[in-house]
C-alpha atoms as a PDB file:
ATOM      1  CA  UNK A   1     -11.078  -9.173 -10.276  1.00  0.00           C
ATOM      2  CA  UNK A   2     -11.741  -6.272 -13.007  1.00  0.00           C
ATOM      3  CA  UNK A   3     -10.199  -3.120 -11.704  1.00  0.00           C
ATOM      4  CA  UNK A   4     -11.810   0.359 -12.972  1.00  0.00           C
ATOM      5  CA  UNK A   5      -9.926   2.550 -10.504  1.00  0.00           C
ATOM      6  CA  UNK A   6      -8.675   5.769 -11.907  1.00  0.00           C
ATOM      7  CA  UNK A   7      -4.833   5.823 -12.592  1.00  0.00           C
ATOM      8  CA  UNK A   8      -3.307   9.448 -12.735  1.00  0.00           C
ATOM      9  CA  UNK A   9       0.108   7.907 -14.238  1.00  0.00           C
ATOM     10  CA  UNK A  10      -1.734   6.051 -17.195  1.00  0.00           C
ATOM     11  CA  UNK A  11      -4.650   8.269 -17.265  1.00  0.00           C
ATOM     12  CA  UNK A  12      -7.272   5.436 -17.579  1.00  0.00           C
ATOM     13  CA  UNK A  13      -9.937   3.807 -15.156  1.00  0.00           C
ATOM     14  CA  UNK A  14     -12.860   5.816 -14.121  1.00  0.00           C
ATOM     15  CA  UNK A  15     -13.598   4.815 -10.213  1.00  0.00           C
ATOM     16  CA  UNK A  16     -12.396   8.200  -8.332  1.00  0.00           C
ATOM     17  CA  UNK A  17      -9.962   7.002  -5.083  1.00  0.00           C
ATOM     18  CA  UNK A  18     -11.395   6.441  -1.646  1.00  0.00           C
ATOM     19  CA  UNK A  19     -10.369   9.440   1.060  1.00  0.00           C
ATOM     20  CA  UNK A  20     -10.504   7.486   4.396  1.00  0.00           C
ATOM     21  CA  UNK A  21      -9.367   8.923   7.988  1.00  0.00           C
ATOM     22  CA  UNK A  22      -6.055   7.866   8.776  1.00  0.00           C
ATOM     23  CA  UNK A  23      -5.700   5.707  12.195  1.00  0.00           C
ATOM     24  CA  UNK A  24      -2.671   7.586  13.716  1.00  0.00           C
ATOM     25  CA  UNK A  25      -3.930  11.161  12.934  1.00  0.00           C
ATOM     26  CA  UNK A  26      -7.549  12.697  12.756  1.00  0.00           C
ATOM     27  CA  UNK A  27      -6.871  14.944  11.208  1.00  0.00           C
ATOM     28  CA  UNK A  28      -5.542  13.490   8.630  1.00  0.00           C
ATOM     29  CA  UNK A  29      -6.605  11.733   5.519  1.00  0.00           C
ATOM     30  CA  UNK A  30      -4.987   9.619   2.929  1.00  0.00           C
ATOM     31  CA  UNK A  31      -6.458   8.703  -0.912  1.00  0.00           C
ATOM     32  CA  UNK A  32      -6.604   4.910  -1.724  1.00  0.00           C
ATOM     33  CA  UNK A  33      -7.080   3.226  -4.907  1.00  0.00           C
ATOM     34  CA  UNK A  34     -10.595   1.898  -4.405  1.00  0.00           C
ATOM     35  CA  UNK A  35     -10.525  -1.558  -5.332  1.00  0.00           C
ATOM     36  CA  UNK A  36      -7.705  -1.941  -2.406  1.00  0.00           C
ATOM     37  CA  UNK A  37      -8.587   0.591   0.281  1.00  0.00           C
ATOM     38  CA  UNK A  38     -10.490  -2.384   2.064  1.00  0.00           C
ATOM     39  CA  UNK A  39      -7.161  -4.508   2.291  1.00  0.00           C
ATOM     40  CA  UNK A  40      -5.168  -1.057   3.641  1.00  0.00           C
ATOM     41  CA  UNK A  41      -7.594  -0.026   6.136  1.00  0.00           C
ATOM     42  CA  UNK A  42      -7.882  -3.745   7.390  1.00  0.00           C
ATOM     43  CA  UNK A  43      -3.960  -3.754   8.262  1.00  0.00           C
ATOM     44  CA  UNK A  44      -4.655  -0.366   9.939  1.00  0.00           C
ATOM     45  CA  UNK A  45      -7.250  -1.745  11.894  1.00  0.00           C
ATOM     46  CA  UNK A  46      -5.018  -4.647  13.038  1.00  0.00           C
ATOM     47  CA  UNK A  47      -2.217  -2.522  13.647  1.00  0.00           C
ATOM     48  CA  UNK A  48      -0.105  -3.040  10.631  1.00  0.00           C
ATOM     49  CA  UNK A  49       1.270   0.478   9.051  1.00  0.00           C
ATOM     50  CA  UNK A  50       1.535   0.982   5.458  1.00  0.00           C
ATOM     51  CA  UNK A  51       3.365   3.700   4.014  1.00  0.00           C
ATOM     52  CA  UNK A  52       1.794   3.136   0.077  1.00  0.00           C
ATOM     53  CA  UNK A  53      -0.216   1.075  -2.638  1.00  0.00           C
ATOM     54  CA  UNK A  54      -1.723   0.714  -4.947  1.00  0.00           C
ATOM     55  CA  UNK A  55      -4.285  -2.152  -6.686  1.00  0.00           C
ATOM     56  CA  UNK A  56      -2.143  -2.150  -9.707  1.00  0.00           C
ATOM     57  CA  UNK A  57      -5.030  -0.950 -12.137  1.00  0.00           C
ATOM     58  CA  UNK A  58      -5.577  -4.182 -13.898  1.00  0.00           C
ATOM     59  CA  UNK A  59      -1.911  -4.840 -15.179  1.00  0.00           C
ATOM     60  CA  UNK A  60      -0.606  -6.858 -12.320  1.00  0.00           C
ATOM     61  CA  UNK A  61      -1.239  -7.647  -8.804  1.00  0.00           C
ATOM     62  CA  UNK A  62      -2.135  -5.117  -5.820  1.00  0.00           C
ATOM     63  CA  UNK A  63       0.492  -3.908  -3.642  1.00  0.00           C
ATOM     64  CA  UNK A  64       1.134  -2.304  -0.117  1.00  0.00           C
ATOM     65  CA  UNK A  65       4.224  -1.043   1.217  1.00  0.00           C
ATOM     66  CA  UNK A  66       4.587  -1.365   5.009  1.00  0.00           C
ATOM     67  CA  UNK A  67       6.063   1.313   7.112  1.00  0.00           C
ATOM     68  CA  UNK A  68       8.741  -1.544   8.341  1.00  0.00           C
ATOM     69  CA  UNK A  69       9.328  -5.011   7.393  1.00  0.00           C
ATOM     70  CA  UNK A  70       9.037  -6.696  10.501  1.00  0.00           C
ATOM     71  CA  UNK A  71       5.109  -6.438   9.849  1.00  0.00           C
ATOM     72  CA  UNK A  72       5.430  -8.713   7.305  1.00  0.00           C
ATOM     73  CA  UNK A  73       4.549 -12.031   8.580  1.00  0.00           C
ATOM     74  CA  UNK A  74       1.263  -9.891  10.742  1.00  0.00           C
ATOM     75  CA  UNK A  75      -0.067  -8.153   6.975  1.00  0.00           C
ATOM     76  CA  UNK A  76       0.435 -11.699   4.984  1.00  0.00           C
ATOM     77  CA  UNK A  77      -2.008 -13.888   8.285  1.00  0.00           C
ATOM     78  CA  UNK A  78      -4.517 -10.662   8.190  1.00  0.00           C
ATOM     79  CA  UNK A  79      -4.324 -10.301   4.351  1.00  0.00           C
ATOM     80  CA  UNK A  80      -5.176 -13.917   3.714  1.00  0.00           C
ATOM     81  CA  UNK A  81      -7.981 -14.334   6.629  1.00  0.00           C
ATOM     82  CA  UNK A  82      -9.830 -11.219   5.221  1.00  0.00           C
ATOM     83  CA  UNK A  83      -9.280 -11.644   1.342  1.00  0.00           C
ATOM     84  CA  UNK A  84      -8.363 -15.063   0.329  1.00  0.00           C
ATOM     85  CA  UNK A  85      -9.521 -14.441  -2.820  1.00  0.00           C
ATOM     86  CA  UNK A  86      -6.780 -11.323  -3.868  1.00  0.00           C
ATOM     87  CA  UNK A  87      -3.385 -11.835  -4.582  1.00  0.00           C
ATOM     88  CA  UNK A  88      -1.808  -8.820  -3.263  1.00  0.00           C
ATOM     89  CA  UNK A  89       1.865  -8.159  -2.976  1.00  0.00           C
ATOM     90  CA  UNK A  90       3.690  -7.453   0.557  1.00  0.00           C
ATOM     91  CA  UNK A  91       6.705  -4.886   0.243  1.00  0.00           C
ATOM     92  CA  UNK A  92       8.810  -2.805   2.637  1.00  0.00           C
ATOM     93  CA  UNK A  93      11.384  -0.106   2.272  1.00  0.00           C
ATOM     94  CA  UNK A  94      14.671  -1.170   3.535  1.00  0.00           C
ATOM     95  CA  UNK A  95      16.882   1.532   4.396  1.00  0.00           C
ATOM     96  CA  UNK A  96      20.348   0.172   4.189  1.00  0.00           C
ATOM     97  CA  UNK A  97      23.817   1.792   4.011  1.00  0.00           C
ATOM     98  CA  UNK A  98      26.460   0.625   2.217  1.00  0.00           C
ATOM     99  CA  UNK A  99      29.199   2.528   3.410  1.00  0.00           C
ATOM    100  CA  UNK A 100      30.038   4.394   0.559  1.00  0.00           C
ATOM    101  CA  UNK A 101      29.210   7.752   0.322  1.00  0.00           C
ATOM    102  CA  UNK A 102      28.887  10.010  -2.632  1.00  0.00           C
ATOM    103  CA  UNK A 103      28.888  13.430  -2.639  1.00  0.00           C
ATOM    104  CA  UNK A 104      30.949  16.685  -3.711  1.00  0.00           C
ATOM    105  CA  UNK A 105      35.147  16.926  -2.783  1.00  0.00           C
ATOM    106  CA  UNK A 106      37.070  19.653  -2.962  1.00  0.00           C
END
C-alpha cells in the first residue's frame, strides 16, 4: 500500500489527516493519519481504546498504541478480520516501576 498522508515530523506526503468524533466524548475529536483512521475507528467501534498511531508514512509498517495491553489479543482478531491485507503493528504503554527513584537530595 502507497501511503501519501501528510507527515508534520518529515514534512512530506500531501493527504491532510482525517478529524473523526471520538467514541467516549462528543465533543471531542481526534486527527488520524488517513491511510489508518479506518483500522483506529474499527477498534473503537469494537470497543478497543487506542491512545495513538500512526500509518508510518511509507517507511515502515502502521501502528496503534492501545490505552492498555490487555486489549491486545481483541485489536490483533478485529485487525485481521477487517484488514487482512495491512500489516499493522499492536503496541501498549506499560507503566512499570522499578523501585528506584530519582530525584533531588538535600
Amino acid at each position: 500500500m502507497t501511503c501519501d498522508c501528510h507527515s508534520y515530523n518529515r514534512q512530506t506526503g500531501t493527504t491532510p489527516e482525517r478529524v473523526v468524533q471520538h467514541p467516549s466524548d462528543p465533543d471531542r475529536t481526534v486527527c488520524l493519519d488517513a491511510c489508518i483512521a479506518d483500522a483506529v475507528t474499527t477498534l473503537w467501534a469494537n470497543d478497543v481504546d487506542t491512545r495513538g498511531s500512526c500509518c508510518g508514512h511509507g517507511r515502515g509498517p502502521a501502528s496503534i498504541v492501545l490505552a492498555s495491553a490487555l486489549d491486545a489479543a481483541a485489536a490483533r482478531d478485529v485487525l485481521t478480520a477487517e484488514f487482512p491485507e495491512r500489516r499493522i503493528e499492536i503496541l501498549a504503554w506499560v507503566l512499570a516501576n522499578f523501585g528506584v527513584t530519582a530525584g533531588w537530595s538535600p
